[in-house]
C-alpha atoms as a PDB file:
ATOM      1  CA  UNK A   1      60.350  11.693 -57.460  1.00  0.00           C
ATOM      2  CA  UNK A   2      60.768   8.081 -57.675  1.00  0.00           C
ATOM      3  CA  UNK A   3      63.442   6.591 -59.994  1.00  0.00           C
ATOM      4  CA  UNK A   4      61.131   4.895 -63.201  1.00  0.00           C
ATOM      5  CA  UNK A   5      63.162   1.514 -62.058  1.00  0.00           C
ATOM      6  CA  UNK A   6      61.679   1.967 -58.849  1.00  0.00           C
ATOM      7  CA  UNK A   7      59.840  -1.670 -57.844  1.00  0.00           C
ATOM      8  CA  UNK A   8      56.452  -1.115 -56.309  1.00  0.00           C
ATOM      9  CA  UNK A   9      55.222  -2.644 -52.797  1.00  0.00           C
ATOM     10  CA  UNK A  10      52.055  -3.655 -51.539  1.00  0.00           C
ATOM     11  CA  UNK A  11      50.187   0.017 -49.882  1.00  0.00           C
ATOM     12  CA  UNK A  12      52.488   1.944 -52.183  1.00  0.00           C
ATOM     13  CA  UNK A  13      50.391   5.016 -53.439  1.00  0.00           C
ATOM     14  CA  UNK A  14      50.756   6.134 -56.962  1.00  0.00           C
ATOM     15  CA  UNK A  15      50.254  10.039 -57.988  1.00  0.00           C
ATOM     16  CA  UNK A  16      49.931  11.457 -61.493  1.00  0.00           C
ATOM     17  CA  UNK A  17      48.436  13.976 -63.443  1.00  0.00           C
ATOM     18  CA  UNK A  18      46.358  13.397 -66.213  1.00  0.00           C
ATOM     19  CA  UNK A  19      46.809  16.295 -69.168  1.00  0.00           C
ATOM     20  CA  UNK A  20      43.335  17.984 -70.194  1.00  0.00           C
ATOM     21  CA  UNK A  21      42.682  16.479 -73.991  1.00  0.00           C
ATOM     22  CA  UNK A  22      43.357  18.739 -76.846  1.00  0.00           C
ATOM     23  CA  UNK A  23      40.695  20.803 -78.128  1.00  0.00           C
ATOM     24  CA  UNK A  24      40.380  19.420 -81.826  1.00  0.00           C
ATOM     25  CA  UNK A  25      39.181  22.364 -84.230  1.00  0.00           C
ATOM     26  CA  UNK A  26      39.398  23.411 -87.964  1.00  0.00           C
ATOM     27  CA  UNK A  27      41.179  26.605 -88.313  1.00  0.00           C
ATOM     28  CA  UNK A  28      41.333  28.654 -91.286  1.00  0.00           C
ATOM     29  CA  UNK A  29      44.736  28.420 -93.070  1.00  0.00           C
ATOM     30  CA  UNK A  30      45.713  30.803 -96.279  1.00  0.00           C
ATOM     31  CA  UNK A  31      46.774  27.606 -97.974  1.00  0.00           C
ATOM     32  CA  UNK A  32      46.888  27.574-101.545  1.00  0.00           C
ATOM     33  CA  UNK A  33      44.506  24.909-103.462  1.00  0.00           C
ATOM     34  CA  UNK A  34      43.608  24.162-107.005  1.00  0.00           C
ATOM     35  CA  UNK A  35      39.683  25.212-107.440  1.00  0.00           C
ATOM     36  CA  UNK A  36      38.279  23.198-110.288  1.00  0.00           C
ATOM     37  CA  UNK A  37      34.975  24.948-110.338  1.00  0.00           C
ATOM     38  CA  UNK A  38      32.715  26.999-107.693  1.00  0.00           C
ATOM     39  CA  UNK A  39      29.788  28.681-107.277  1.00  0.00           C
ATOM     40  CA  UNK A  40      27.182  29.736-104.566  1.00  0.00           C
ATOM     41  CA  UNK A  41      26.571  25.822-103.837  1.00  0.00           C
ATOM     42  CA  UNK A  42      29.770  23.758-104.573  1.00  0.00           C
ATOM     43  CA  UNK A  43      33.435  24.106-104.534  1.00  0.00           C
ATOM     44  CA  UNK A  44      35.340  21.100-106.706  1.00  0.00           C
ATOM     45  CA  UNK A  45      38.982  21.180-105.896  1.00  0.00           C
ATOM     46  CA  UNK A  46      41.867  19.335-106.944  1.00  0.00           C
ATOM     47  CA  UNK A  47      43.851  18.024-103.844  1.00  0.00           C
ATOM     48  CA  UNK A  48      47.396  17.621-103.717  1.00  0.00           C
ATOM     49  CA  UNK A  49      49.325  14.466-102.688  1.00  0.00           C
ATOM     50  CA  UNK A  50      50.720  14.413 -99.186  1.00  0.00           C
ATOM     51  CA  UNK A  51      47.878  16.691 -97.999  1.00  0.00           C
ATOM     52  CA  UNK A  52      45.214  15.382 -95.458  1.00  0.00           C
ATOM     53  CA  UNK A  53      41.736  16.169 -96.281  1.00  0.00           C
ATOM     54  CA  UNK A  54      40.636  17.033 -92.689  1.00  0.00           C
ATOM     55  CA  UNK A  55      41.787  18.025 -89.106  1.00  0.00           C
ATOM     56  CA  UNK A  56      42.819  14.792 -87.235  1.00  0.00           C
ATOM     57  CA  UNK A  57      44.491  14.295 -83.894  1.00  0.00           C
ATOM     58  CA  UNK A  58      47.996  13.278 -86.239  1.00  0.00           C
ATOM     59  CA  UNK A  59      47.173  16.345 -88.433  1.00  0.00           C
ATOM     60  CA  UNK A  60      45.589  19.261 -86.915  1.00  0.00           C
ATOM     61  CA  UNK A  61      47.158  22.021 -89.688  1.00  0.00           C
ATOM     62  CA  UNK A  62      48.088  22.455 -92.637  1.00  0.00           C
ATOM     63  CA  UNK A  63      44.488  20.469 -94.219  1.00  0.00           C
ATOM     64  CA  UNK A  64      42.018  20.796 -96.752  1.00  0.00           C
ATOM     65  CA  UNK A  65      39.680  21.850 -94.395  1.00  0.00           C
ATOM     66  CA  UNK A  66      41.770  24.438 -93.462  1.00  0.00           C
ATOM     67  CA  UNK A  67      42.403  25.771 -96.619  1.00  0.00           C
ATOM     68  CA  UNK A  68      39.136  25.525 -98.187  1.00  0.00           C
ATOM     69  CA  UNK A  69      37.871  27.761 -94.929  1.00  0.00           C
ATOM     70  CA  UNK A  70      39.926  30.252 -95.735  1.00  0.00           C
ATOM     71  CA  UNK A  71      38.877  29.827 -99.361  1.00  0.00           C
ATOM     72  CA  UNK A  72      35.472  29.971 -99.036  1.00  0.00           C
ATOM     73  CA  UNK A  73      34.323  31.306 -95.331  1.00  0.00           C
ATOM     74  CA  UNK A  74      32.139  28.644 -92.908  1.00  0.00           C
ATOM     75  CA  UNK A  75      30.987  25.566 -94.577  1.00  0.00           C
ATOM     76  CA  UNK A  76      28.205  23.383 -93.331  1.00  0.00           C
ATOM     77  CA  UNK A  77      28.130  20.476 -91.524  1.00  0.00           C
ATOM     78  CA  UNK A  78      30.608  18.017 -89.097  1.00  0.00           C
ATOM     79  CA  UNK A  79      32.816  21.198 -87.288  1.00  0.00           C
ATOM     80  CA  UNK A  80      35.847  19.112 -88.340  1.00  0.00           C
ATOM     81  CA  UNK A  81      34.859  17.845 -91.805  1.00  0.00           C
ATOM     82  CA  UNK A  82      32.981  21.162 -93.364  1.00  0.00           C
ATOM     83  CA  UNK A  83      31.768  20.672 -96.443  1.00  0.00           C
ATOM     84  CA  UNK A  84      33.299  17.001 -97.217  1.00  0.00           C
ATOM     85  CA  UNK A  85      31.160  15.366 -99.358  1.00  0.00           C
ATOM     86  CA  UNK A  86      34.247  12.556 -99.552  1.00  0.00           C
ATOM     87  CA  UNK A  87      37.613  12.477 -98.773  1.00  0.00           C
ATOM     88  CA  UNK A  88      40.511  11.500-100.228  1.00  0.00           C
ATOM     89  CA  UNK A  89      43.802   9.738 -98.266  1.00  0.00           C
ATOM     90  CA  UNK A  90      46.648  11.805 -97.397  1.00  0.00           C
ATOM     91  CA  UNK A  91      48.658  10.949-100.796  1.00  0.00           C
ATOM     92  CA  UNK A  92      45.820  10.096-102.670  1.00  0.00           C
ATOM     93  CA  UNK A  93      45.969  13.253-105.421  1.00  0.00           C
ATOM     94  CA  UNK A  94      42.455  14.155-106.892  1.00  0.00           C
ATOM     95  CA  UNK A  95      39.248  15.819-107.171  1.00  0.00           C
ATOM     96  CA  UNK A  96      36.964  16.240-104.372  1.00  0.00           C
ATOM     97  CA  UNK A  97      33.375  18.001-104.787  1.00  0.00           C
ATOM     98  CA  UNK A  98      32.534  20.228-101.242  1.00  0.00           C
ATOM     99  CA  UNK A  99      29.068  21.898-100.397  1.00  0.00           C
ATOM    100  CA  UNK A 100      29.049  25.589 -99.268  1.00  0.00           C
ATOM    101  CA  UNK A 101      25.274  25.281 -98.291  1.00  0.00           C
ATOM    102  CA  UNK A 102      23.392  22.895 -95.940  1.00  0.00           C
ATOM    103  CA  UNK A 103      21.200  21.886 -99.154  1.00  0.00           C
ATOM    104  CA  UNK A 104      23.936  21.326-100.992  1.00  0.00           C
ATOM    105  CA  UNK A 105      25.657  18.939 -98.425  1.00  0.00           C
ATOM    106  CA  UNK A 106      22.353  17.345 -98.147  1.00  0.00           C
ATOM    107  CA  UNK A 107      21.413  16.669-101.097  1.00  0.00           C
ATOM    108  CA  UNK A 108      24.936  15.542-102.398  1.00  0.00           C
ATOM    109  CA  UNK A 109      25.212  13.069 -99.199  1.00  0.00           C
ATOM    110  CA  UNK A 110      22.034  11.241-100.464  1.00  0.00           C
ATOM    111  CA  UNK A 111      23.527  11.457-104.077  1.00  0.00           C
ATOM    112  CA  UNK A 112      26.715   9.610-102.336  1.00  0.00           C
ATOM    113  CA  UNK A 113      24.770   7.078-100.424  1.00  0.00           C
ATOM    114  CA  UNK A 114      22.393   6.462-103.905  1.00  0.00           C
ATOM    115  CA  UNK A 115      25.699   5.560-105.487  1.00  0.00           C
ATOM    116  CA  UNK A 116      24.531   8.762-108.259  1.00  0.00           C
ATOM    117  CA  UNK A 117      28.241  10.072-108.115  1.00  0.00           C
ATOM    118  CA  UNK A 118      30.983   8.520-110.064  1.00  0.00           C
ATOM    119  CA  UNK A 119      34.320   8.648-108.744  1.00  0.00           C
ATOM    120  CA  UNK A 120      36.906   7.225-111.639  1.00  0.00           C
ATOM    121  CA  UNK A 121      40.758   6.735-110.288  1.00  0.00           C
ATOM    122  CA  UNK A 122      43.908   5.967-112.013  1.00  0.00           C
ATOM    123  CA  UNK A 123      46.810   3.586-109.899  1.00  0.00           C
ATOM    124  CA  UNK A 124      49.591   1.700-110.467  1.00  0.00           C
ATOM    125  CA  UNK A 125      49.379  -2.108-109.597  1.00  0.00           C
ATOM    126  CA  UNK A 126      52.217  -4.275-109.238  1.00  0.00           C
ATOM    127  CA  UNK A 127      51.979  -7.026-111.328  1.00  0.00           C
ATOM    128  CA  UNK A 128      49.365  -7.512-113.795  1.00  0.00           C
ATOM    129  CA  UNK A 129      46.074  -8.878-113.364  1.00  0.00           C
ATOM    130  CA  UNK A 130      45.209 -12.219-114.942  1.00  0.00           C
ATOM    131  CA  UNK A 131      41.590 -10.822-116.227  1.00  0.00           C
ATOM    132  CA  UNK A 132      42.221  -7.228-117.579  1.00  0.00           C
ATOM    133  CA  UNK A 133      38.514  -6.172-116.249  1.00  0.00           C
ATOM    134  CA  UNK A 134      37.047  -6.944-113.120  1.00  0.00           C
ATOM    135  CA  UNK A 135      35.376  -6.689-110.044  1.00  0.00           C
ATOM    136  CA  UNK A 136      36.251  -7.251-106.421  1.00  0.00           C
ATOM    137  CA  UNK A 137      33.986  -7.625-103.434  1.00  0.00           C
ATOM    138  CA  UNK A 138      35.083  -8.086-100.773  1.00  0.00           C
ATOM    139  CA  UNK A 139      33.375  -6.504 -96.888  1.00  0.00           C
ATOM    140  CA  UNK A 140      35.982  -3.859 -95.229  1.00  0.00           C
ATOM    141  CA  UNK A 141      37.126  -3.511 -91.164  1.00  0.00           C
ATOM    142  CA  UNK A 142      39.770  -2.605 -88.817  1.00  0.00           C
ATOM    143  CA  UNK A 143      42.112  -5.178 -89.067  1.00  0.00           C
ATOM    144  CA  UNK A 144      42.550  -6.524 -85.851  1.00  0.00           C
ATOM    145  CA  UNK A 145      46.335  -6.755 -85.499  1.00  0.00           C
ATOM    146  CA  UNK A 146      46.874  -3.206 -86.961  1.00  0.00           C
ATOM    147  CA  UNK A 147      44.840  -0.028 -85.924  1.00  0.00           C
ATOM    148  CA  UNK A 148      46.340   1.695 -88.650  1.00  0.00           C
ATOM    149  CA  UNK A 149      44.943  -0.434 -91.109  1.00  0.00           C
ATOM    150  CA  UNK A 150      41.721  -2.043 -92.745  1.00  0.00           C
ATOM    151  CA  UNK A 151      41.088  -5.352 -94.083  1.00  0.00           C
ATOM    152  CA  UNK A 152      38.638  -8.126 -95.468  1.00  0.00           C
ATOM    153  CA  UNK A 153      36.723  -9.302 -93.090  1.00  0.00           C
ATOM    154  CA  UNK A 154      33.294 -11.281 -92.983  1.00  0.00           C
ATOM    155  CA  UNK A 155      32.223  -8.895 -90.429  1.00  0.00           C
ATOM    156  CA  UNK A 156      33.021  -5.364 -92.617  1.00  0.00           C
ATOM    157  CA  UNK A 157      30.889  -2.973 -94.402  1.00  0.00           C
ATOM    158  CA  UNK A 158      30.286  -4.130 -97.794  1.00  0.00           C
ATOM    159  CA  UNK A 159      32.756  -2.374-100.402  1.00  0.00           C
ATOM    160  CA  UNK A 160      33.005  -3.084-104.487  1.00  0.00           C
ATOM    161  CA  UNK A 161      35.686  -2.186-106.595  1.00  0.00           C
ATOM    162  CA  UNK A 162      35.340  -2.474-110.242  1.00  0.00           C
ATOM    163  CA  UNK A 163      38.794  -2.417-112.150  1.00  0.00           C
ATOM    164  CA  UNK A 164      40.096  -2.151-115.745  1.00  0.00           C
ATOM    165  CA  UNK A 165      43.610  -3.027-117.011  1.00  0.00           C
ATOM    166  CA  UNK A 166      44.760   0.008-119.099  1.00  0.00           C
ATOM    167  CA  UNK A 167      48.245  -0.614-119.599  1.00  0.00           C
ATOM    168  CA  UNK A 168      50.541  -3.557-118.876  1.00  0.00           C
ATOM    169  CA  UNK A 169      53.737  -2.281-117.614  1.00  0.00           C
ATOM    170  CA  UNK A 170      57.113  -3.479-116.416  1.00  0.00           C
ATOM    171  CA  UNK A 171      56.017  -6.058-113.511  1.00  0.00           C
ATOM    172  CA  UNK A 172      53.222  -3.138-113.022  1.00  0.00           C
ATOM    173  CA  UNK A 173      50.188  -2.036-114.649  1.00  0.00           C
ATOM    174  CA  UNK A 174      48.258   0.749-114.834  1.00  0.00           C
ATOM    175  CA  UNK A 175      44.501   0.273-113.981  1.00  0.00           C
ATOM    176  CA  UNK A 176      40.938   2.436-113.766  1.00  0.00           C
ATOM    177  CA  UNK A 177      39.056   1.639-111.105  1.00  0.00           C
ATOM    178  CA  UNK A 178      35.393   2.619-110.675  1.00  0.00           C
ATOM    179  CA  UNK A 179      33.862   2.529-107.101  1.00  0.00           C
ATOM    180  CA  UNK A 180      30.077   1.547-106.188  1.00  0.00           C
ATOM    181  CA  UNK A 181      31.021   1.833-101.949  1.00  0.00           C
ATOM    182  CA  UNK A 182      33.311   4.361-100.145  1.00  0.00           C
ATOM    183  CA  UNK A 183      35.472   2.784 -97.589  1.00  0.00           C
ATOM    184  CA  UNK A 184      38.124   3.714 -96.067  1.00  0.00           C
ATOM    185  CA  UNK A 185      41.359   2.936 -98.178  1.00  0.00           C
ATOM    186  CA  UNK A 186      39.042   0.623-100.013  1.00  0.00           C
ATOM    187  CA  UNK A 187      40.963   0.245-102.991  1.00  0.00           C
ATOM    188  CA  UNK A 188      44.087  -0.341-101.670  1.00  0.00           C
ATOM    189  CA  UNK A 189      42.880  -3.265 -99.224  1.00  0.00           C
ATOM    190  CA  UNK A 190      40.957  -4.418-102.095  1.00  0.00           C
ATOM    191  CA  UNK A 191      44.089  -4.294-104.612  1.00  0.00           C
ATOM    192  CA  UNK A 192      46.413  -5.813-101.701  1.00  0.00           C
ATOM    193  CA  UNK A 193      43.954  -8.650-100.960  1.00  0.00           C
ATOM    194  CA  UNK A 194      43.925  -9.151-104.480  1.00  0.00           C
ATOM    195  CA  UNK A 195      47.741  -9.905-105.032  1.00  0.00           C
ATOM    196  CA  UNK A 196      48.286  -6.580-106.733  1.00  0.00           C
ATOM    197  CA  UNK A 197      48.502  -3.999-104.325  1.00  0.00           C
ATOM    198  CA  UNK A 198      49.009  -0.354-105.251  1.00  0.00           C
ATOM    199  CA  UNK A 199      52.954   1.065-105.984  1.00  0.00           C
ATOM    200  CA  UNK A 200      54.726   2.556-103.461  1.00  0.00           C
ATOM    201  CA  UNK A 201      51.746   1.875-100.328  1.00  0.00           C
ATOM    202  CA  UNK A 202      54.046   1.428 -97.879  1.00  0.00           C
ATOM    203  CA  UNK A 203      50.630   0.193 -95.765  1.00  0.00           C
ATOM    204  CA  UNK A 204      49.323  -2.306 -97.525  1.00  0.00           C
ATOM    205  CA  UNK A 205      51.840  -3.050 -99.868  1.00  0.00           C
ATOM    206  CA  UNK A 206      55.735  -2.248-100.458  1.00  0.00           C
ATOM    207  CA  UNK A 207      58.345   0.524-101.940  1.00  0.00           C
ATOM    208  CA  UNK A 208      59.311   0.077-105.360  1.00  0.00           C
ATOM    209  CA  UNK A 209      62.832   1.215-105.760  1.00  0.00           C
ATOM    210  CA  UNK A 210      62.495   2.239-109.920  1.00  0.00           C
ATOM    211  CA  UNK A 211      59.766   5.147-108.475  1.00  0.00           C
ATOM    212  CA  UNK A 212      59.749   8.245-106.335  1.00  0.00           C
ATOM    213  CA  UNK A 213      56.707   9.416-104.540  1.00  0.00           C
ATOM    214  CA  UNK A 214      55.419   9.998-101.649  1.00  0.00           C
ATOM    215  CA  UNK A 215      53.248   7.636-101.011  1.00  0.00           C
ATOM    216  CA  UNK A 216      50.891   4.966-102.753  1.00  0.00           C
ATOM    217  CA  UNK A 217      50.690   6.046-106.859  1.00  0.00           C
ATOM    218  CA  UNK A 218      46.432   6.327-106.921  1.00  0.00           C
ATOM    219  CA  UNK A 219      44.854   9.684-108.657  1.00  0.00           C
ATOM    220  CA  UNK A 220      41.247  10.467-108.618  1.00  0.00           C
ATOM    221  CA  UNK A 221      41.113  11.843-111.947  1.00  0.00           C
ATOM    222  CA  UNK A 222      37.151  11.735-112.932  1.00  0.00           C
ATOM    223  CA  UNK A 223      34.194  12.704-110.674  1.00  0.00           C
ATOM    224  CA  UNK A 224      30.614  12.936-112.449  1.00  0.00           C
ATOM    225  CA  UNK A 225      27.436  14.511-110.673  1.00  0.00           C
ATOM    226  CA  UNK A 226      24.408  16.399-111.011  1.00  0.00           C
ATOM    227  CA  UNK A 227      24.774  19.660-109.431  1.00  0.00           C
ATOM    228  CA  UNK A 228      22.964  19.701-106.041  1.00  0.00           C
ATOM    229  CA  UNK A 229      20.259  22.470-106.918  1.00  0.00           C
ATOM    230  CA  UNK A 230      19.973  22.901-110.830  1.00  0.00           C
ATOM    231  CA  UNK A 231      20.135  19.275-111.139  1.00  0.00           C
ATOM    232  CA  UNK A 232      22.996  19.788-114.084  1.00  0.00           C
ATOM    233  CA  UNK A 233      25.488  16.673-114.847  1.00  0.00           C
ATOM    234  CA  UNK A 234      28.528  18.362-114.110  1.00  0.00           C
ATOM    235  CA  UNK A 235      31.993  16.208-115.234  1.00  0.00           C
ATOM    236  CA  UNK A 236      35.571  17.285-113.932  1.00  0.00           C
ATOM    237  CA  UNK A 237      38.747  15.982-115.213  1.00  0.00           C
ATOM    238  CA  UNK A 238      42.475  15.853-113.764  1.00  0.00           C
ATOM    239  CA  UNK A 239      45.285  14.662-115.206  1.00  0.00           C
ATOM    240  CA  UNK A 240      47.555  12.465-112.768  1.00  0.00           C
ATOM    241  CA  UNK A 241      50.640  15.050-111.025  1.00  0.00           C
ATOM    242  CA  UNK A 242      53.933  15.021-112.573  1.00  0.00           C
ATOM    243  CA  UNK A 243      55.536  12.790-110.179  1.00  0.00           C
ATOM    244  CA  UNK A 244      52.861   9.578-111.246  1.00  0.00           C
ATOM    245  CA  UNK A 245      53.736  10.473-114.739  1.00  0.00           C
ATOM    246  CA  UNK A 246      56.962  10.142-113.871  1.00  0.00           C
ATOM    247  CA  UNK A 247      56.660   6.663-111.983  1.00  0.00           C
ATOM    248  CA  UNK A 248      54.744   5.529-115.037  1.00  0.00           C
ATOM    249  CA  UNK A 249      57.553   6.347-117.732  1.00  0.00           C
ATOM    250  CA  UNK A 250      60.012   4.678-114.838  1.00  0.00           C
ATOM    251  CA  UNK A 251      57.752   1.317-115.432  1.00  0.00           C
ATOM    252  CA  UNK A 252      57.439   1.090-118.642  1.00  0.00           C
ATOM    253  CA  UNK A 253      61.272   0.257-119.029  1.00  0.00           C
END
């Protein structure tokens, strides 16, 4: 075998084998979750920070998805997003509604697309916005010089983020945001582009040394809906986790 600091010449002949790509699947995991509510149809669980709502090529254990299948058995739809109605970024804490049934996930994807279900969150800013209520609009992409990342571009998929100051805090503030699209990270490109991104997104924004978590401080603490087959309005609350509780006491002072 050739030395890597080998230099080539002209009618050298190069040999290498290509590795078969990973099979991708969603495994059942007995991993504990917080169930909110369930019956035959839905499942509304509260998701912990730091845990990744579905199987990904950076994250192929240790999911929602893999917990909820152990939970709850086979769920309908995408073989690597079962049952996601939504999802919710890795330390993004919250609720998230999931259909057991093919009806259900149906009928709860038009619901999405109809805007019908409200999704409430709670985040810490920093800074403090000049107009305590708000909205932002503003088209989302790939940014082009970060893969990672999304931006606002021209060319995007429409997003709007509505916002409401509702507390001014120590070069912070804590705001409730109300979403009309779903984007990916939308709130958090839409807070950074707006001069106030969210605490601790190491992303789209930077560490703030008075807090500790593990990642950006955003909670999805209200999600509204009529239940996919009795038509109900069902209404789920979760406080924030102990550790945004705690970041909010740090900026207060």
């Amino acid at each position: 075998m050739p030395k890597p600091s080998a230099t080539l010449e002209e009618g050298d002949l190069l040999e290498f084998l290509v590795p078969a790509p990973v099979l991708l699947e969603a495994h059942a995991q007995a991993i504990p979750i917080d169930v909110v509510f369930e019956d035959d149809a839905i499942v509304v669980v509260h998701k912990a920070a730091g845990m990744v709502s579905h199987p990904a090529h950076g994250s192929r254990q240790g999911t929602l998805v893999n917990a909820l299948l152990a939970h709850a058995g086979a769920l309908p739809g995408d073989p690597l997003r079962p049952g996601l109605v939504h999802r919710l970024d890795r330390d993004t804490s919250g609720l998230l509604v999931v259909a057991k049934t093919e009806l259900a996930l149906r009928r709860l994807g038009k619901a999405m697309m109809r805007r019908l279900i409200l999704r409430e969150y709670l985040g810490l800013v920093a800074g403090v916005p000049e107009h305590p209520k708000g909205t932002i609009q503003g088209a989302i992409g790939r940014d082009i010089n970060n893969r990672l990342k999304f931006a606002v571009r021209a060319e995007g998929k429409p997003a709007v983020t509505h916002y409401e100051l509702r507390e001014a805090l120590a070069g912070a503030s804590e705001l409730l945001f109300k979403l009309e699209t779903g984007r990916t990270h939308q709130i958090r490109v839409h807070m950074a582009a707006f001069g106030h991104p969210l605490i601790n997104d190491s992303l789209y924004g930077k560490r703030d040394a008075r807090v500790a978590l593990p990642g950006q401080a955003l909670h999805a603490w209200r999600l509204a809906f009529a239940h996919p087959l009795t038509g109900e309005m069902l209404v789920f609350e979760a406080p924030p986790p102990q550790e945004y509780v705690r970041a909010r006491d740090a900026l207060r002072s």
